[in-house]
Protein backbone atom coordinates (compact mmCIF):
# COMPACT_ATOMS: atom_id res chain seq x y z
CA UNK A 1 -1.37 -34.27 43.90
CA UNK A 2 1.53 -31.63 43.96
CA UNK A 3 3.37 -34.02 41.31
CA UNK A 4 0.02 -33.58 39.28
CA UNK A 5 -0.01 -29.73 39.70
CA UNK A 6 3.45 -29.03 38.93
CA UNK A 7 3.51 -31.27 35.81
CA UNK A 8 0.37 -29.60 34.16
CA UNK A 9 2.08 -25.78 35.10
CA UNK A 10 5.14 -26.88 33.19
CA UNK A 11 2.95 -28.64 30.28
CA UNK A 12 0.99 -25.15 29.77
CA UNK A 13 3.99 -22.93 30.26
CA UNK A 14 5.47 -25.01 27.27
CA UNK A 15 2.39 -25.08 24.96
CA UNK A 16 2.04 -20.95 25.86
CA UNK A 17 5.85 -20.44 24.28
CA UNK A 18 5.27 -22.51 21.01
CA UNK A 19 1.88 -20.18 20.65
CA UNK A 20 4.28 -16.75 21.06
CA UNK A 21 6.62 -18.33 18.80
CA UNK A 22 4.64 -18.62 16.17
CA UNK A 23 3.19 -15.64 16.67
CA UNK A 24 6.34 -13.88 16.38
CA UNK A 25 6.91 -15.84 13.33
CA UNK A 26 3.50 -14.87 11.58
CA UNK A 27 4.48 -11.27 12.93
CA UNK A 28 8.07 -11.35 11.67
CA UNK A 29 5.92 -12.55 7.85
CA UNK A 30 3.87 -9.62 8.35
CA UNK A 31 6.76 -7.03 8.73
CA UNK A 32 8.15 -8.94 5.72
CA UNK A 33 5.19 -7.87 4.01
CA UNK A 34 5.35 -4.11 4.68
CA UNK A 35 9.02 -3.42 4.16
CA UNK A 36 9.25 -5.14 0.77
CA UNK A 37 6.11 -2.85 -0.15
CA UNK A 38 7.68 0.15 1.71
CA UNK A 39 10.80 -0.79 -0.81
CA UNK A 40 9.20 -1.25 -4.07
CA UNK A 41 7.66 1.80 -3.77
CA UNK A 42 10.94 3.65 -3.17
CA UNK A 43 12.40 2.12 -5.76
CA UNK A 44 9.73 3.56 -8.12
CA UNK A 45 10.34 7.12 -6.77
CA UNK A 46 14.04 7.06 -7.75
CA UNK A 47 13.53 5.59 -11.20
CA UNK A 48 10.91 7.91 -11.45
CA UNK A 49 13.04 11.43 -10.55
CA UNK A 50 16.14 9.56 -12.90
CA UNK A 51 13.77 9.37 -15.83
CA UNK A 52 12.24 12.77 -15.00
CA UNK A 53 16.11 13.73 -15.32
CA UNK A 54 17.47 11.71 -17.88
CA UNK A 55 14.47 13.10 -20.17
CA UNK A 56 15.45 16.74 -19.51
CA UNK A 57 18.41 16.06 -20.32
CA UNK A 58 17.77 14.68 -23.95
CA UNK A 59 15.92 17.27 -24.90
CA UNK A 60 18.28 19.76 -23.57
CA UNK A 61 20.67 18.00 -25.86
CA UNK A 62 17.66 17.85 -28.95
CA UNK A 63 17.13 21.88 -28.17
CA UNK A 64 21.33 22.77 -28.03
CA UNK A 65 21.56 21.23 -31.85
CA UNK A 66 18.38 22.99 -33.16
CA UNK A 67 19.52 26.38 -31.89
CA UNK A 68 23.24 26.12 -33.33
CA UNK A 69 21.69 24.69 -36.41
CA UNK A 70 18.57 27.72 -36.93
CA UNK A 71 21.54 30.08 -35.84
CA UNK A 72 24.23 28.53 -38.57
CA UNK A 73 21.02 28.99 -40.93
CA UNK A 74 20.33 32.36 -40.17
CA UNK A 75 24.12 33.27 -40.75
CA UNK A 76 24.50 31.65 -44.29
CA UNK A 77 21.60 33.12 -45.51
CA UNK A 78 22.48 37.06 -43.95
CA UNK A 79 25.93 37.02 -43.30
CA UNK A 80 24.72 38.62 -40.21
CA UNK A 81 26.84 37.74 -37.51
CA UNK A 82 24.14 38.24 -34.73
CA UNK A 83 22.12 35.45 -35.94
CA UNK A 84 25.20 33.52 -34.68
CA UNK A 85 23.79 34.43 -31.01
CA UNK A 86 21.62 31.03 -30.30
CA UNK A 87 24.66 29.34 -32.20
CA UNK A 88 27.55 30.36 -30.02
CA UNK A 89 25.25 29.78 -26.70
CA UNK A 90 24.37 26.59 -27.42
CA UNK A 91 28.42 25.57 -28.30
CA UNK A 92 28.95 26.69 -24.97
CA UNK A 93 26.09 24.55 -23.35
CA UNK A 94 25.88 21.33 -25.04
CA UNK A 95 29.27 19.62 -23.50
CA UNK A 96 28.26 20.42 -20.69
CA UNK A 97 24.67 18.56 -20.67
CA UNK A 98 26.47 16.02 -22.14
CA UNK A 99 28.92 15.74 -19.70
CA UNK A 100 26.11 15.61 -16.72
CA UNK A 101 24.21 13.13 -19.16
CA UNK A 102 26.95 10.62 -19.24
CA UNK A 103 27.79 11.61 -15.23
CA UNK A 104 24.17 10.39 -13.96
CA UNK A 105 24.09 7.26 -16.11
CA UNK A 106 27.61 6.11 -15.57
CA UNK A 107 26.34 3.22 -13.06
CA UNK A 108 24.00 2.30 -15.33
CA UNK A 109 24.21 -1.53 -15.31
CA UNK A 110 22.25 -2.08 -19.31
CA UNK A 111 24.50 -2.28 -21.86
CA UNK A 112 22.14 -0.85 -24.57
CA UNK A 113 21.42 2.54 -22.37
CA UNK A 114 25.87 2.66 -21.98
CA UNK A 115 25.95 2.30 -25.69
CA UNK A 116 22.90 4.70 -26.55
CA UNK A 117 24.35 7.42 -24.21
CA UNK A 118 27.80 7.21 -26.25
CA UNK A 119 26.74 7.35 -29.89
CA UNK A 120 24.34 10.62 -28.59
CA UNK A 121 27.33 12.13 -27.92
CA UNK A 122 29.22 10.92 -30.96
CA UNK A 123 26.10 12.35 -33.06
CA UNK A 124 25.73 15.39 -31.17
CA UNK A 125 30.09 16.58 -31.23
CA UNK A 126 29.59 15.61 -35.31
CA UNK A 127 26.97 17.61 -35.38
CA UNK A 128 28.27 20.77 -34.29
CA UNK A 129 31.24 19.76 -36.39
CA UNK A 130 29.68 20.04 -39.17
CA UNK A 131 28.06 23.13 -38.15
CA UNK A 132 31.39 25.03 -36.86
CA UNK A 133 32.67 23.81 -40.47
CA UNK A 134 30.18 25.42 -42.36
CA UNK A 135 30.75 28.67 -40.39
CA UNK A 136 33.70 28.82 -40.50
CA UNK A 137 33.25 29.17 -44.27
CA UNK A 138 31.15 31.76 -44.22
CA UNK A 139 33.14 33.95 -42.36
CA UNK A 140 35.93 33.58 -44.61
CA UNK A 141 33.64 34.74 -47.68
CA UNK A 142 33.71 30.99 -49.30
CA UNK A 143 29.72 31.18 -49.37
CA UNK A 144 29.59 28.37 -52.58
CA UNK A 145 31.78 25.96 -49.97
CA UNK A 146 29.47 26.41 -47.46
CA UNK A 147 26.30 25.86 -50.01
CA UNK A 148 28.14 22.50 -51.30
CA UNK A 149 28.83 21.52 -47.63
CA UNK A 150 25.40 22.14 -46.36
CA UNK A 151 23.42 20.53 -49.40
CA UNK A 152 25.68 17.51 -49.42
CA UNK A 153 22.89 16.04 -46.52
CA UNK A 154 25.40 15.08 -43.70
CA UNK A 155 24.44 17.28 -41.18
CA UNK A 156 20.75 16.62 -41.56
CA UNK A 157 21.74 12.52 -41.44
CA UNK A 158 23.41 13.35 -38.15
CA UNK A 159 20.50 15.24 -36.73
CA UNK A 160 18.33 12.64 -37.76
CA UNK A 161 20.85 9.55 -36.49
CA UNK A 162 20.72 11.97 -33.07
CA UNK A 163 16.84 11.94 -32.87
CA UNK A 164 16.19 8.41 -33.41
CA UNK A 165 19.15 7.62 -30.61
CA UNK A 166 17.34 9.75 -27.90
CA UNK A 167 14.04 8.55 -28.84
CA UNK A 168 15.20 5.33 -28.15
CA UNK A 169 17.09 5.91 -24.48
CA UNK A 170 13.75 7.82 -23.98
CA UNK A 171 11.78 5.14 -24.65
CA UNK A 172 14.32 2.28 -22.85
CA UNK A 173 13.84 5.31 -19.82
CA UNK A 174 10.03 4.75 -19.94
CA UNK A 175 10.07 1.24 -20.19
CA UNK A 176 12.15 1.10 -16.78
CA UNK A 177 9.71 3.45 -15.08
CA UNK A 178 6.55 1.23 -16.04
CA UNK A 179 8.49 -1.59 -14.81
CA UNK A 180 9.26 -0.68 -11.60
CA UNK A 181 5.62 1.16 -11.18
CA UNK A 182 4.09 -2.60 -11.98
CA UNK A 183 6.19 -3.53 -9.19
CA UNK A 184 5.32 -1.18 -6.84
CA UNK A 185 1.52 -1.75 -7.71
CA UNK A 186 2.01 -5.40 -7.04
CA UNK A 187 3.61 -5.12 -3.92
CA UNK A 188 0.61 -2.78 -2.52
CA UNK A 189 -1.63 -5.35 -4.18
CA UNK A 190 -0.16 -8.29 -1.91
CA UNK A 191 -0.17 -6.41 1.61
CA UNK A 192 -3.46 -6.42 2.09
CA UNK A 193 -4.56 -9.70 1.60
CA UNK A 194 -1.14 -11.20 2.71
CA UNK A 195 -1.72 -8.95 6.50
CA UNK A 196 -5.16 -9.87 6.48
CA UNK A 197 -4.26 -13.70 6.10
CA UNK A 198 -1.52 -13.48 8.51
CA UNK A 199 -3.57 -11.73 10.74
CA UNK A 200 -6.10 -14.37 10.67
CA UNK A 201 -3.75 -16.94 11.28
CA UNK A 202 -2.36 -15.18 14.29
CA UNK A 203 -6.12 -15.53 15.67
CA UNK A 204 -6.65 -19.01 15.04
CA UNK A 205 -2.93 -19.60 16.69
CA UNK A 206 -4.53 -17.98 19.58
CA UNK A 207 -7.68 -19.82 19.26
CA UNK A 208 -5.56 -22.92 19.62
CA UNK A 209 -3.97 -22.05 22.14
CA UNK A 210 -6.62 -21.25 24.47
CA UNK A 211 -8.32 -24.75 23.08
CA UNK A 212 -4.94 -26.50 24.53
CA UNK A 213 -5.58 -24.50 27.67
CA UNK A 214 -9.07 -25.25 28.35
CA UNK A 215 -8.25 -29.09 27.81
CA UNK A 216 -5.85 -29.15 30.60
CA UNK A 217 -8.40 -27.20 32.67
CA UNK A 218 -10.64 -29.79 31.99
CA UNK A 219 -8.24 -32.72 32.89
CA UNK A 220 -7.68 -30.99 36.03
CA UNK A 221 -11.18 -30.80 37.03
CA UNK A 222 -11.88 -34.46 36.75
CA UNK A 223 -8.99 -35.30 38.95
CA UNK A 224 -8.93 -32.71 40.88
CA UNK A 225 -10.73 -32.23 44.67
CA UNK A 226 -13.65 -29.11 44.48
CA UNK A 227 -10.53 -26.82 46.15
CA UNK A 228 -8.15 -27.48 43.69
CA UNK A 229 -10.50 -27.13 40.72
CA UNK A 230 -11.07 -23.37 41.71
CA UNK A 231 -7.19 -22.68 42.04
CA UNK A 232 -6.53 -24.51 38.42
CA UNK A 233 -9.25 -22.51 36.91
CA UNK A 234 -7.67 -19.40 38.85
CA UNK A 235 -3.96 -20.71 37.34
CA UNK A 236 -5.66 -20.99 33.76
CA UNK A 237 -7.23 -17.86 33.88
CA UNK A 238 -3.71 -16.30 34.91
CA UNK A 239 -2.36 -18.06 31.93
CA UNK A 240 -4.83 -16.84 29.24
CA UNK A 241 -4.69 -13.30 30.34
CA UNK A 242 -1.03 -13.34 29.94
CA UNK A 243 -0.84 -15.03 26.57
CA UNK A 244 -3.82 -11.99 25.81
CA UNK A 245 -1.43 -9.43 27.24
CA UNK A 246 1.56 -10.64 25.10
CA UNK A 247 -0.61 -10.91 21.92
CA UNK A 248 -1.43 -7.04 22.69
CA UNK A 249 2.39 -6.44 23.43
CA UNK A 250 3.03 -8.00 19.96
CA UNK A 251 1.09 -5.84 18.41
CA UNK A 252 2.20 -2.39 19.67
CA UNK A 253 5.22 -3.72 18.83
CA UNK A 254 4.14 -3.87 15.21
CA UNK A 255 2.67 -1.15 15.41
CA UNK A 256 5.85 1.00 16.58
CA UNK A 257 8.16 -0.30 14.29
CA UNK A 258 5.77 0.39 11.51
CA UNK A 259 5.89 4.08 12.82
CA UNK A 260 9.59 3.79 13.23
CA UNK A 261 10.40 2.64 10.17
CA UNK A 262 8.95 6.04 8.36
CA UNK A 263 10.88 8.28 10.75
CA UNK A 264 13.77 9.06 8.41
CA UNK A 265 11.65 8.38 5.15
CA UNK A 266 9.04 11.13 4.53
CA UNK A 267 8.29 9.90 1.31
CA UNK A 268 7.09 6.36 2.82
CA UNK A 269 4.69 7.98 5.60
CA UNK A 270 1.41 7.82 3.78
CA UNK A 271 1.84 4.11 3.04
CA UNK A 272 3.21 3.25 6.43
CA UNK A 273 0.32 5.50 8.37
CA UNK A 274 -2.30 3.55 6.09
CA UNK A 275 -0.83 0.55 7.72
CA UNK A 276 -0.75 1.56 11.24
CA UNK A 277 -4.57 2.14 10.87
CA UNK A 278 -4.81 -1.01 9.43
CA UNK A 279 -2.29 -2.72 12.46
CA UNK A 280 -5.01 -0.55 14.97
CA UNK A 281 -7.69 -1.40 13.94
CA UNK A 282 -6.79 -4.99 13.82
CA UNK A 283 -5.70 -4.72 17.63
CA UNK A 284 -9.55 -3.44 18.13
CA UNK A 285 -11.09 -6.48 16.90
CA UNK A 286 -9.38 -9.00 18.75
CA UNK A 287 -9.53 -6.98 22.31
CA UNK A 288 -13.39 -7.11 21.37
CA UNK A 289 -12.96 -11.08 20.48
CA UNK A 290 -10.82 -11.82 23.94
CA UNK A 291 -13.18 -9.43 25.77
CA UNK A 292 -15.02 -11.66 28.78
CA UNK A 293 -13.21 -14.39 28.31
CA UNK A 294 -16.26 -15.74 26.58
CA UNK A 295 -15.91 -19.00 24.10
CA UNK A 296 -17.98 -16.72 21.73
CA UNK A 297 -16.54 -13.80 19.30
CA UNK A 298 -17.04 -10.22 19.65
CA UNK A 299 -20.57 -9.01 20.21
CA UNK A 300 -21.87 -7.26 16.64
CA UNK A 301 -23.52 -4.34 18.21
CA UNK A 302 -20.45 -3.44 19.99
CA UNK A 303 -18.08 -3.83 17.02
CA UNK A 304 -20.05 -1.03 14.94
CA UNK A 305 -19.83 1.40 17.88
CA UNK A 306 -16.12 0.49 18.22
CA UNK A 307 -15.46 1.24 15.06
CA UNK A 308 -17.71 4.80 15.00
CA UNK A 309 -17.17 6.13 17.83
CA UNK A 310 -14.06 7.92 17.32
CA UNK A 311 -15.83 10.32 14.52
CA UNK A 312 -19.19 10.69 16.36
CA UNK A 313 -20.08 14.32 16.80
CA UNK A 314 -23.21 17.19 17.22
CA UNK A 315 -22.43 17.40 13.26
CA UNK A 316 -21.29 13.54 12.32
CA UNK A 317 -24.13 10.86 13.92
CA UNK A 318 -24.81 7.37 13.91
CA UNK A 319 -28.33 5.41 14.07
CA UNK A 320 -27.53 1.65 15.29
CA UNK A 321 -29.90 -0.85 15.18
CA UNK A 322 -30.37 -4.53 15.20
CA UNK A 323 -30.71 -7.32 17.41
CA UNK A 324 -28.28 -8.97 19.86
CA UNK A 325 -25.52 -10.91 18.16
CA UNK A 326 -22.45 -12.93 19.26
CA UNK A 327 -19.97 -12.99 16.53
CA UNK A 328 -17.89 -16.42 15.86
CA UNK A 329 -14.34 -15.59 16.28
CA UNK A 330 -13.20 -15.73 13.13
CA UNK A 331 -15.43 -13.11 12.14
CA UNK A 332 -14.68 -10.68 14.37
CA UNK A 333 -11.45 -9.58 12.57
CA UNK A 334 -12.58 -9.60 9.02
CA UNK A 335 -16.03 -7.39 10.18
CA UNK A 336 -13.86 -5.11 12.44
CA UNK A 337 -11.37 -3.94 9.49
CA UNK A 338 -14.12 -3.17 6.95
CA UNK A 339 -16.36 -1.20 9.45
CA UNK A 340 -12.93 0.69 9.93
CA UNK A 341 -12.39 1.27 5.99
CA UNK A 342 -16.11 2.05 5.76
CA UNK A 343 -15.99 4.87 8.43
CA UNK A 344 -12.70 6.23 8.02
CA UNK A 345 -14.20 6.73 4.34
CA UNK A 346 -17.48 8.20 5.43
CA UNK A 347 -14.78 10.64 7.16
CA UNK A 348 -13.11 11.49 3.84
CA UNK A 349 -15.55 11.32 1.25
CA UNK A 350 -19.39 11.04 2.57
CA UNK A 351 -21.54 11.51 4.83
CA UNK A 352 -19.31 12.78 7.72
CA UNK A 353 -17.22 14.57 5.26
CA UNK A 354 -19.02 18.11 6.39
CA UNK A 355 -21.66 18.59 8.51
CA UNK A 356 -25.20 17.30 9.18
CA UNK A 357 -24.47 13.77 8.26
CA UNK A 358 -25.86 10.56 9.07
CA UNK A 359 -24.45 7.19 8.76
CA UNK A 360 -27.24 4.46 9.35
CA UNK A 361 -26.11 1.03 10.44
CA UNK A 362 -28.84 -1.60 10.67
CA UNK A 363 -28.86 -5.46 10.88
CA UNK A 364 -30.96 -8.40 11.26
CA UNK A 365 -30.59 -12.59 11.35
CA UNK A 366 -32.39 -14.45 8.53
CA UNK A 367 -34.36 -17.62 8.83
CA UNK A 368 -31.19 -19.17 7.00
CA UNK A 369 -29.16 -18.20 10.14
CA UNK A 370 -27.77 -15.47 8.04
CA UNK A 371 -26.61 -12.23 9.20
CA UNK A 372 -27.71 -9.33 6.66
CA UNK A 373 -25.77 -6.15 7.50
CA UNK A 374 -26.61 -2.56 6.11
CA UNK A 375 -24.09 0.43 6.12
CA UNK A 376 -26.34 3.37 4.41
CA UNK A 377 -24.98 7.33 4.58
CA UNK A 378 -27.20 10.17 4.37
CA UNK A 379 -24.77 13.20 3.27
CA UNK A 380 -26.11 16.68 5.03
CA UNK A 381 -25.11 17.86 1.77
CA UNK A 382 -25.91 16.99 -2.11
CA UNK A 383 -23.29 14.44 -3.17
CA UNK A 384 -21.97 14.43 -7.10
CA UNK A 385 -23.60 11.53 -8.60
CA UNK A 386 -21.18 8.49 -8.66
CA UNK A 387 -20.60 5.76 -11.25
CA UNK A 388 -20.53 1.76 -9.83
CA UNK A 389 -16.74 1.96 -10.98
CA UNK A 390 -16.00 4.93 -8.72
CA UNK A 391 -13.97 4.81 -5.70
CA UNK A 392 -12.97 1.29 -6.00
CA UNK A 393 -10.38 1.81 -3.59
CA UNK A 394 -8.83 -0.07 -0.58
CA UNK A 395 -11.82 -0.18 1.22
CA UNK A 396 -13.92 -1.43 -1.88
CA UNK A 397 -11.10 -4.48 -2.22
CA UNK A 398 -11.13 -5.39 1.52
CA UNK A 399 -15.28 -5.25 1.91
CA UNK A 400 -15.16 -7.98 -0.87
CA UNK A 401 -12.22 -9.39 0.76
CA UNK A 402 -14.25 -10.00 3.69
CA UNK A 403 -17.25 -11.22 2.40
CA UNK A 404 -15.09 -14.01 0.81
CA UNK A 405 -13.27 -14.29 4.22
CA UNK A 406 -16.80 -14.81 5.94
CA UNK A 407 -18.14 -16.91 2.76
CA UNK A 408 -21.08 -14.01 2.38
CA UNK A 409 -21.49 -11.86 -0.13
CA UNK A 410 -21.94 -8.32 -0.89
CA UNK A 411 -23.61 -5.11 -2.56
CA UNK A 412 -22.72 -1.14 -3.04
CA UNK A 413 -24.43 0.95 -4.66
CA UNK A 414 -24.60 4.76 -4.47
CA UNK A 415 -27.72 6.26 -4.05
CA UNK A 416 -28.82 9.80 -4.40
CA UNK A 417 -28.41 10.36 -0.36
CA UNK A 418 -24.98 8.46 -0.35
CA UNK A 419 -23.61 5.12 -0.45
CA UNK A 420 -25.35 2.34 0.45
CA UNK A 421 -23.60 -1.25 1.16
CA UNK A 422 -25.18 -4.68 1.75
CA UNK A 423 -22.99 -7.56 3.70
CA UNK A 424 -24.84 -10.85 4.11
CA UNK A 425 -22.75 -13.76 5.48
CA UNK A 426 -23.37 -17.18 7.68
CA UNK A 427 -23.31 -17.28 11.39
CA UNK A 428 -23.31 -21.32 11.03
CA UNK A 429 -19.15 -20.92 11.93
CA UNK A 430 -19.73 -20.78 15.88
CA UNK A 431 -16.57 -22.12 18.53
CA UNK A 432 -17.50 -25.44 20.67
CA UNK A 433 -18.95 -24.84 23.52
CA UNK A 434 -16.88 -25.92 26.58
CA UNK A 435 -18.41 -28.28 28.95
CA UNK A 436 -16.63 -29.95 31.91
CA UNK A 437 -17.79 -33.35 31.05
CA UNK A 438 -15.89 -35.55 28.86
CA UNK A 439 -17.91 -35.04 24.95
């Protein structure tokens, strides 16, 4: 019997490291996830501030040549030498921006944009060739050389050559920022789905897990003598609570590199505090799944107040009503973030976004064994009337997320008290019961 014993310890010590490991692989995915958004968004901030730049600096260059050119205009036609004023400051200016123009697009790894940046300033020194040329005519008196030399057309050839050549790099500039904004977009696009999904997977690793446990237990209590069932349920029990504790660990884990990670990078806090909600909320719903120990998922009527309490107030309330309902596992998580988003929106934007409001949360179980689920917000205050397409936000995406996630379906529509939303799923996706007799 003690040969039995210490050969199922070992066999569930092993099966409880293959479930952390790939939960720290699913985890490792996750961070994956976040840092290449984290990134692509960066990435569109620089090229954003270069084209910003690179922009100011072609029309600095667009502005030096029509100065010098309205004052070499203004001196041929007066002789007055203090039209020459916008002339002789923008002599003294343009190497200059051209010098920081080709200085800040030196590592510029296109060909085209090298090449474009060079014949600008080819254009732009003939240019004010031509113009010191002219000048210098007129100040000798040789006004019917300067005529010829102006009217021959080269100057205005080279301002139009110049124009065309920044529109151009303007345009390549542009082109570069929309590309790396489409990138950026995408990446934010995947993290949500992609955390949810990995997220979900993490659960059903966990799920599987405690299935492998509760098979041993029941091994162990067909073989077993009455006193040595209790102490192998009491060894089980032990086990599952750790592999719950670790699973927690893992998270806060996440959840502190995540905060970490936006420690030197101001510009990435938003996105990476929009993820720590996300990672906290997440930790909610499965504490309420694992809560008990029970083979059933989180308990409905305890997942809305979860997710409410933390803005309940004299001035922010909550009605709560429905029936009593166990929640399948797999629902737990998908339910739990969108009753997060739904709240933390009410916070922002309705009903609990001044006082005297009321969010109403009501459910009820169908004859179809459906759940039908209604989130409806009645603003202390008269909200601006809203369009279907408005707000279609993050928590818009994951509510329909999550109805696909629970195969439901579901409704929004804003009424004039507030938004109202409509969640119907199944509840036909319950866990096995566990029995101590062989099925």
């Amino acid at each position: 019997m003690l040969r039995d014993a210490k050969l199922w310890w070992n066999s569930t010590r092993n099966d409880g490291f293959g479930v952390l490991i790939a939960l720290g692989f699913l985890l490792l995915v996750a961070m994956i996830l976040v840092w290449d958004t984290v990134r692509a968004e960066q990435q569109q901030r620089t090229q954003a501030e270069r084209t910003d730049h690179v922009i100011s600096l072609l029309h600095e260059i667009i502005e030096h040549t029509t100065s010098a050119e309205t004052g070499q205009r203004g001196y041929f036609i007066t002789t007055d030498r203090r039209y020459l004023v916008p002339y002789e400051n923008a002599k003294q200016s343009y190497r200059s921006t051209l010098t920081e123009l080709r200085t800040f697009t030196r590592d510029d790894d296109q060909a085209i944009s090298q090449d474009l940046v060079r014949r600008i300033g080819e254009l732009t020194e003939s240019k004010f060739a031509e113009l010191e040329d002219s000048v210098t005519l007129i100040t000798r008196g040789e006004i019917d050389a300067a005529r010829e030399r102006i009217l021959t057309g080269k100057g205005l050839t080279a301002m139009e050559q110049l124009r065309a050549a920044v529109a151009q790099l303007e345009e390549m500039e542009r082109d570069q920022l929309l590309y790396t904004s489409e990138r950026a977009a995408a990446a934010e696009a995947r993290i949500v789905p992609g955390l949810v999904l990995m997220f979900m997977m993490i659960l059903m690793v966990l799920a599987l897990g405690m299935w492998q446990v509760r098979r041993l237990i029941d091994a162990e209590v067909r073989a077993a003598h009455t006193d040595e069932l209790a102490e192998a349920r009491d060894r089980a029990d032990l086990l599952s609570r750790e592999l719950n504790h670790r699973i927690k660990n893992l998270f806060a884990v996440v959840l502190a590199i995540v905060r970490m990670t936006g420690r030197g990078e101001p510009e990435a806090k938003p996105a990476l505090d929009r993820v720590a909600k996300r990672i906290s909320a997440l930790l909610t719903s499965h504490e309420l799944t694992q809560s008990g120990g029970s083979a059933v998922g989180a308990n409905l009527g305890k997942l809305i107040e979860t997710a409410v309490s933390p803005y309940l107030s004299d001035n922010n309330k909550a009605e709560i009503e429905g029936p009593e309902l166990d929640l399948p596992d797999a629902h737990a998580l998908p339910l739990g973030l969108v009753l997060h988003e739904l709240a933390t929106n009410a916070v922002k934007y309705g009903a609990w976004s001044q006082p005297g409001g009321v969010v109403r949360v009501q459910w009820s179980i169908t004859d179809a064994d459906e759940a039908h689920v209604t989130w409806e917000e009645h603003c202390g205050f008269t909200p601006p009337p809203q369009e279907e397409g408005d707000r279609l936000g993050f928590g818009t995406k994951l509510a329909e997320s999550s109805a696909r996630q629970l195969q439901g379906r579901i409704e929004r529509h804003f009424a004039i008290h507030g938004l109202v939303l409509q969640l119907v799923f199944p509840l036909s996706t319950r866990g096995p019961e566990v029995s101590g007799e062989e099925g």
